[in-house]
PDB file of N, CA and C in Angstrom:
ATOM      1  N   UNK A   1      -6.403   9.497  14.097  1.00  0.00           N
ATOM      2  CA  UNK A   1      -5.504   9.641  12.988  1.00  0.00           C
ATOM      3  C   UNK A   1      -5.226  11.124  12.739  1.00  0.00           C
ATOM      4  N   UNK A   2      -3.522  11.418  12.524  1.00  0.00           N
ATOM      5  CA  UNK A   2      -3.669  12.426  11.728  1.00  0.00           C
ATOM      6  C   UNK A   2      -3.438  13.045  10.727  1.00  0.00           C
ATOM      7  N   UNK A   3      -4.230  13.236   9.640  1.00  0.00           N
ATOM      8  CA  UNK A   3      -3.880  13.532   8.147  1.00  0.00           C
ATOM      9  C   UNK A   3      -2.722  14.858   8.142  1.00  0.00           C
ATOM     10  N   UNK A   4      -1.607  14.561   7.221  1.00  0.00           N
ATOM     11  CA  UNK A   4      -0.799  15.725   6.806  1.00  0.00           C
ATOM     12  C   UNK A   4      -0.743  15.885   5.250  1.00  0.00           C
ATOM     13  N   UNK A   5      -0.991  16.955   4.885  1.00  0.00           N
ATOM     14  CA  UNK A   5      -0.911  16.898   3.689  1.00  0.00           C
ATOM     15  C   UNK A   5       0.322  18.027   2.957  1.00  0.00           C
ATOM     16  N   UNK A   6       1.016  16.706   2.435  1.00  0.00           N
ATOM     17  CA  UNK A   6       2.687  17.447   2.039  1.00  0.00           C
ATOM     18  C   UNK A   6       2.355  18.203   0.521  1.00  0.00           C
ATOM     19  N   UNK A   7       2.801  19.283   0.826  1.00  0.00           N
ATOM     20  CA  UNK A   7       2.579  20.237  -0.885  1.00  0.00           C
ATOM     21  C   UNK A   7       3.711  20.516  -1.664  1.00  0.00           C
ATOM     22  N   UNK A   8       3.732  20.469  -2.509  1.00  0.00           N
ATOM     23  CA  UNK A   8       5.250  20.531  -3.491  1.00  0.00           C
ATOM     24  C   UNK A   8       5.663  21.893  -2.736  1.00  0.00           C
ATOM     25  N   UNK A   9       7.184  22.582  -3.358  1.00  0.00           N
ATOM     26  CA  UNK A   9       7.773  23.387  -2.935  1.00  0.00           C
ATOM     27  C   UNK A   9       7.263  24.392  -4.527  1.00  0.00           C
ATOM     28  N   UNK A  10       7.240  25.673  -4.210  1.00  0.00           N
ATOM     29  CA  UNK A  10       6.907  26.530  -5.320  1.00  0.00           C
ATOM     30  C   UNK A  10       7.179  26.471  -6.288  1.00  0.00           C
ATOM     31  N   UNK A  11       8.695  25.956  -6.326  1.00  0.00           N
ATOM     32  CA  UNK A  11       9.584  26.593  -7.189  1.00  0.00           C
ATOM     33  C   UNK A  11      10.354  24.914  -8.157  1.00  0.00           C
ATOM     34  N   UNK A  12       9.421  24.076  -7.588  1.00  0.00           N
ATOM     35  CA  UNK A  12       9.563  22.718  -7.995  1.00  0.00           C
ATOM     36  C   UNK A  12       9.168  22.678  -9.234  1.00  0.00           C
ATOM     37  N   UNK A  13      10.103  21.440 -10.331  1.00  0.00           N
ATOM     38  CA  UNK A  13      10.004  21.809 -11.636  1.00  0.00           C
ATOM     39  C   UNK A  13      10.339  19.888 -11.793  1.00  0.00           C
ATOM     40  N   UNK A  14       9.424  19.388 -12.491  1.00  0.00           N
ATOM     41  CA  UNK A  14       9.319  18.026 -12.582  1.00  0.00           C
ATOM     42  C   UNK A  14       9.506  17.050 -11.201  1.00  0.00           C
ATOM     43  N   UNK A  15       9.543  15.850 -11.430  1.00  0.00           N
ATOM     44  CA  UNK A  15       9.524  14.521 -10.506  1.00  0.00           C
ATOM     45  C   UNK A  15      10.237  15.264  -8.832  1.00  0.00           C
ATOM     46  N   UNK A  16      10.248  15.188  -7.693  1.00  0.00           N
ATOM     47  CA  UNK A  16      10.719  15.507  -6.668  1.00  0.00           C
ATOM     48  C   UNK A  16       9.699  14.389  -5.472  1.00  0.00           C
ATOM     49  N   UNK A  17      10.478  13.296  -4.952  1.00  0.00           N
ATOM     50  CA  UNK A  17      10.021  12.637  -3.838  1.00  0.00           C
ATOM     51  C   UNK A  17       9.300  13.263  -3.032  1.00  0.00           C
ATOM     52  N   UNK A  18       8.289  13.143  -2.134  1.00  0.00           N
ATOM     53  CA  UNK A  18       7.939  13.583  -1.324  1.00  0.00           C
ATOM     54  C   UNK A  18       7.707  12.942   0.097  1.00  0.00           C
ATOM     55  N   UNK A  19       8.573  12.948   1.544  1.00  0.00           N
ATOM     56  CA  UNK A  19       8.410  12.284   2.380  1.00  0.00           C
ATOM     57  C   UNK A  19       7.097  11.675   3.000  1.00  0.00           C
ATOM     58  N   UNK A  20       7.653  10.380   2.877  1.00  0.00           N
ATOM     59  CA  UNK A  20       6.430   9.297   3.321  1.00  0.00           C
ATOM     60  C   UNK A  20       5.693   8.993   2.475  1.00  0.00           C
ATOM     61  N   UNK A  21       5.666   9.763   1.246  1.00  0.00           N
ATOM     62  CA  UNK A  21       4.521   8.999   0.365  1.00  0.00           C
ATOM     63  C   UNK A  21       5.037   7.393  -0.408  1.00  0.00           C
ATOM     64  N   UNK A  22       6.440   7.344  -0.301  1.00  0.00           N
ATOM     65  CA  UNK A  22       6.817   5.969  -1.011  1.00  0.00           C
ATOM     66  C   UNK A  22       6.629   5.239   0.026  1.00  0.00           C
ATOM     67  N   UNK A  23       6.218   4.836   1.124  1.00  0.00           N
ATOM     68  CA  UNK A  23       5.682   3.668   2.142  1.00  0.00           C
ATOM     69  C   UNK A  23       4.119   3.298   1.390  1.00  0.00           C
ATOM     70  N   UNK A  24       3.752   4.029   1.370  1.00  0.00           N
ATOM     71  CA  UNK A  24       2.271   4.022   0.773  1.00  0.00           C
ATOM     72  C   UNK A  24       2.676   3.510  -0.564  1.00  0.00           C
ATOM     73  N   UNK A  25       2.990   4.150  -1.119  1.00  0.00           N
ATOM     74  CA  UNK A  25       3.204   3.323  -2.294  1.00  0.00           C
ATOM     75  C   UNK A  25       3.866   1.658  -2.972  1.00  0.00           C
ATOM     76  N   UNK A  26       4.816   1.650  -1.759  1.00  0.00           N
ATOM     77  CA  UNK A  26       5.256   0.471  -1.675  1.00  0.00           C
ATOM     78  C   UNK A  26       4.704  -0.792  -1.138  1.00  0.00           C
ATOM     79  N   UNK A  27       3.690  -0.027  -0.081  1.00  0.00           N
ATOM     80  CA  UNK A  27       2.509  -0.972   0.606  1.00  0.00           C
ATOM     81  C   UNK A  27       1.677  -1.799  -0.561  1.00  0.00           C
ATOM     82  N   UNK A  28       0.977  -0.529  -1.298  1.00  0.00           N
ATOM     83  CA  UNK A  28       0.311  -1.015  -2.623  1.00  0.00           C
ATOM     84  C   UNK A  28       0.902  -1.370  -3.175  1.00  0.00           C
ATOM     85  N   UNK A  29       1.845  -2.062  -3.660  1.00  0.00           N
ATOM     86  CA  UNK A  29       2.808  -2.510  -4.771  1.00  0.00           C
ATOM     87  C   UNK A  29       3.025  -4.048  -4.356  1.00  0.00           C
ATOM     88  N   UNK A  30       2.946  -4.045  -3.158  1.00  0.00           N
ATOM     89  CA  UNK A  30       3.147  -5.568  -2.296  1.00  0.00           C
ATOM     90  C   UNK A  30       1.652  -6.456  -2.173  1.00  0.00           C
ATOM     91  N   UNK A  31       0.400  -5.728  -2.314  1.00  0.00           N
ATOM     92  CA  UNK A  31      -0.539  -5.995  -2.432  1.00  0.00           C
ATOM     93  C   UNK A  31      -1.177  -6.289  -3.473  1.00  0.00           C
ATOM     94  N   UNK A  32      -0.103  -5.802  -4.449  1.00  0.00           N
ATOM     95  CA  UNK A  32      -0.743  -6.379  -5.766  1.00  0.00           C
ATOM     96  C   UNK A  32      -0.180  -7.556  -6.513  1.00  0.00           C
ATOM     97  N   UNK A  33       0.597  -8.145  -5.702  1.00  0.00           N
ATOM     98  CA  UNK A  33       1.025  -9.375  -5.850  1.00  0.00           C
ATOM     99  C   UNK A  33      -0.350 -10.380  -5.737  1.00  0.00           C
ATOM    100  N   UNK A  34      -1.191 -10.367  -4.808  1.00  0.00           N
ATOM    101  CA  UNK A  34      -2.142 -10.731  -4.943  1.00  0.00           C
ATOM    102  C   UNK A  34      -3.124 -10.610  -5.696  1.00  0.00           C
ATOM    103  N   UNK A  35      -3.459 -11.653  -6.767  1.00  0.00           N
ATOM    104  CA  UNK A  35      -4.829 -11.826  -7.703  1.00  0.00           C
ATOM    105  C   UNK A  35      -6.113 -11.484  -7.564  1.00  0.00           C
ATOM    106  N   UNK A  36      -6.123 -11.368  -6.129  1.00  0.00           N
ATOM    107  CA  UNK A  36      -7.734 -11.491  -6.120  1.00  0.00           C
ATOM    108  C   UNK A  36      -7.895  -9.841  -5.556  1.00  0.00           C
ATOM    109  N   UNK A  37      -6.776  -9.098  -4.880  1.00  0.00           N
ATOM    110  CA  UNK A  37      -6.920  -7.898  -5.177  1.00  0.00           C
ATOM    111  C   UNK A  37      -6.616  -7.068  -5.680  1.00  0.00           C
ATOM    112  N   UNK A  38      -6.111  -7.350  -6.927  1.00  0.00           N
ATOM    113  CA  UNK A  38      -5.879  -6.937  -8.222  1.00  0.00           C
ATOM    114  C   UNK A  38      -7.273  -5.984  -9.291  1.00  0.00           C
ATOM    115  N   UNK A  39      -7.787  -6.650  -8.837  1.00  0.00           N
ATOM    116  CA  UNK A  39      -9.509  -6.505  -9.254  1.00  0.00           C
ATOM    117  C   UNK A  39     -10.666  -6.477  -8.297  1.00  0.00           C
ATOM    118  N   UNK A  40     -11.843  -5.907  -8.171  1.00  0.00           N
ATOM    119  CA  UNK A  40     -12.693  -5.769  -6.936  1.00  0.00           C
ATOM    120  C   UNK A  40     -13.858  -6.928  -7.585  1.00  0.00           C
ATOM    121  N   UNK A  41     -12.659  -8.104  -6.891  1.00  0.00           N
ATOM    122  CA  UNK A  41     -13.611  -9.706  -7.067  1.00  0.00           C
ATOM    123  C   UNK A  41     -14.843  -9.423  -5.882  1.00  0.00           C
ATOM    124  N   UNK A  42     -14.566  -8.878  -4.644  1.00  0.00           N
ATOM    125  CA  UNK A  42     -15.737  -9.041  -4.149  1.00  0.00           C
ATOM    126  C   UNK A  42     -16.772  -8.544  -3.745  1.00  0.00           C
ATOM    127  N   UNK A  43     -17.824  -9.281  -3.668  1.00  0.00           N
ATOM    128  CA  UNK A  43     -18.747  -8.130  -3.233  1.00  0.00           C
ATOM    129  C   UNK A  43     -19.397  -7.123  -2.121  1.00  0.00           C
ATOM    130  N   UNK A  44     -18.572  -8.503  -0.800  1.00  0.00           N
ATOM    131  CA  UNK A  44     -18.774  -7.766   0.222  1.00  0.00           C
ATOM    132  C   UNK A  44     -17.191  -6.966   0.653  1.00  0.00           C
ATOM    133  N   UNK A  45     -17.503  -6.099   1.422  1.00  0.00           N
ATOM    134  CA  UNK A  45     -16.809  -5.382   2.053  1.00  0.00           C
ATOM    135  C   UNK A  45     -15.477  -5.996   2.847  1.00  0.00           C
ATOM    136  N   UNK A  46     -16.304  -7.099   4.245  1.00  0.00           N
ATOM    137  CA  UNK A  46     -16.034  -7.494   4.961  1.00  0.00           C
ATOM    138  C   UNK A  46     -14.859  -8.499   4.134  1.00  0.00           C
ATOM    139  N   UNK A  47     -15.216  -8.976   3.412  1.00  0.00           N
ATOM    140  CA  UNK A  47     -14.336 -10.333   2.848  1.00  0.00           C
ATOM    141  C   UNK A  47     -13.500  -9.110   1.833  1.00  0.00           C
ATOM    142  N   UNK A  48     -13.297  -8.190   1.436  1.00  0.00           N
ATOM    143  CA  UNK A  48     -12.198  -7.565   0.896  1.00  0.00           C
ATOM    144  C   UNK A  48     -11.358  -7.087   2.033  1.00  0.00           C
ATOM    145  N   UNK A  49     -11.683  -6.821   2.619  1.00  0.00           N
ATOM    146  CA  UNK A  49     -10.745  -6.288   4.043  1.00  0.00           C
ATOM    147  C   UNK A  49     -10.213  -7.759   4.886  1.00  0.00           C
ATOM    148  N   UNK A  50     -10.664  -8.816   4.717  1.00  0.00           N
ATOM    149  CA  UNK A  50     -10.029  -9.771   4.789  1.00  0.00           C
ATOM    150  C   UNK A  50      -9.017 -10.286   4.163  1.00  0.00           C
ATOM    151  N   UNK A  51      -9.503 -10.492   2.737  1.00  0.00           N
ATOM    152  CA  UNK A  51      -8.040 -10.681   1.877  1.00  0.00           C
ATOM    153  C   UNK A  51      -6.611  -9.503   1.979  1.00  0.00           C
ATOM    154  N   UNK A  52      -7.126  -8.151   2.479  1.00  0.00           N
ATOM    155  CA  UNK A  52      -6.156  -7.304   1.959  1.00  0.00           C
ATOM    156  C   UNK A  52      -5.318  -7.775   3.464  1.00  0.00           C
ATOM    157  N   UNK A  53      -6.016  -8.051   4.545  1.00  0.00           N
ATOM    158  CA  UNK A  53      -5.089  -8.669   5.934  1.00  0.00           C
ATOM    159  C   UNK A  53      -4.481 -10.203   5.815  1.00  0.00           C
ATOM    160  N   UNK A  54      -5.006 -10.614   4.709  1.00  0.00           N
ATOM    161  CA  UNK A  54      -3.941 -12.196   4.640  1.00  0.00           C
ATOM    162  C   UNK A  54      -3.265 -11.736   3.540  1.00  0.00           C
ATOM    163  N   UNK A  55      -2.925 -10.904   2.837  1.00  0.00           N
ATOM    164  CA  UNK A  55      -2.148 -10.604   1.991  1.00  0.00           C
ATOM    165  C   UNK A  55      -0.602  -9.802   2.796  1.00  0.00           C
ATOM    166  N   UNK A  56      -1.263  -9.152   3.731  1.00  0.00           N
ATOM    167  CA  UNK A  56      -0.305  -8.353   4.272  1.00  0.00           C
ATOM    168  C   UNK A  56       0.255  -9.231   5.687  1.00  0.00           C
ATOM    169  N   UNK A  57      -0.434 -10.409   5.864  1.00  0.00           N
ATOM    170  CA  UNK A  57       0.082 -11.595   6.786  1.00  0.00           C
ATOM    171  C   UNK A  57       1.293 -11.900   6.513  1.00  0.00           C
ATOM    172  N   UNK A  58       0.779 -12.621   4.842  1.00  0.00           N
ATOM    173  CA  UNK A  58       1.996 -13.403   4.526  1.00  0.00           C
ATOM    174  C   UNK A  58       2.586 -12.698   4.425  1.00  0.00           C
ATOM    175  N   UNK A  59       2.586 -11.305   3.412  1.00  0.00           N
ATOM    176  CA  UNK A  59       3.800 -10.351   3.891  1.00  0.00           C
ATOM    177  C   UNK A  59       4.465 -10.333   4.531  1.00  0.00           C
ATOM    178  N   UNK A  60       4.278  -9.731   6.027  1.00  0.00           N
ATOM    179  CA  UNK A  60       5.041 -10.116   7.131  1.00  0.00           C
ATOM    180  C   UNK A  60       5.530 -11.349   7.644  1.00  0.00           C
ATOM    181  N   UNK A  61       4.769 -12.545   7.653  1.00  0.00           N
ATOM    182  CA  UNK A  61       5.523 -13.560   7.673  1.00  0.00           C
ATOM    183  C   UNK A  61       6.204 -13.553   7.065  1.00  0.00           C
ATOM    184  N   UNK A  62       6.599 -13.848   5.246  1.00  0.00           N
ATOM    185  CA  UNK A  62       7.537 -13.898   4.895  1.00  0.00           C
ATOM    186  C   UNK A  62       8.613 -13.078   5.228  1.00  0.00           C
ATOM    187  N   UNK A  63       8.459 -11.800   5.573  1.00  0.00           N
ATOM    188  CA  UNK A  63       9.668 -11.010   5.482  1.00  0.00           C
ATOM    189  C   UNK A  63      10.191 -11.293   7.140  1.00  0.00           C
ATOM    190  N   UNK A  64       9.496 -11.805   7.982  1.00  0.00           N
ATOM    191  CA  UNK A  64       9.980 -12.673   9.080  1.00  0.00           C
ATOM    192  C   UNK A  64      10.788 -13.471   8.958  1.00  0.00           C
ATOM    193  N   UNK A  65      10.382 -14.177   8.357  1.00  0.00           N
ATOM    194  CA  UNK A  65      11.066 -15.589   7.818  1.00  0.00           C
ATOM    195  C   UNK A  65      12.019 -15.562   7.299  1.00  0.00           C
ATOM    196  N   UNK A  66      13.071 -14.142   6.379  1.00  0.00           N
ATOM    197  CA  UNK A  66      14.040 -14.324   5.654  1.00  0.00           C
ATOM    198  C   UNK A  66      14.493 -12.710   6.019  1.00  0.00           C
ATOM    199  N   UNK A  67      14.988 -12.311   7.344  1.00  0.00           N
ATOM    200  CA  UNK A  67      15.458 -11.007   7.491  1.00  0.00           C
ATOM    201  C   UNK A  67      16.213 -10.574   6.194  1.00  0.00           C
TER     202      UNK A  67
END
């Protein structure tokens, strides 16, 4: 992996987008459609990293399913 880390511009003065960070954000936003990771229901690890991959299944399926 490789981390980039985008820094405002100097001379920046309130709200200004910054590339690529709204994918990330939009990722999480689709994930919280889901209830159960809404909240840290579980206790193991393994079974949270499970739900967050059938969450992002149906995701993609659905958005398969209806270009």
């Amino acid at each position: 992996f490789v981390v980039e880390v985008i820094r405002r511009r100097d001379g920046a003065k309130g709200f200004e987008v910054l590339p690529r960070r709204w994918v990330v954000e939009r990722t999480f936003g689709w994930m919280t459609r889901w209830r159960r990771l809404l909240r840290d229901y579980e206790r193991r690890i393994d079974v949270s990293q499970a739900m967050i991959f059938v969450a992002m299944g149906a995701n993609l399926t659905r958005r398969n399913a209806h270009p």
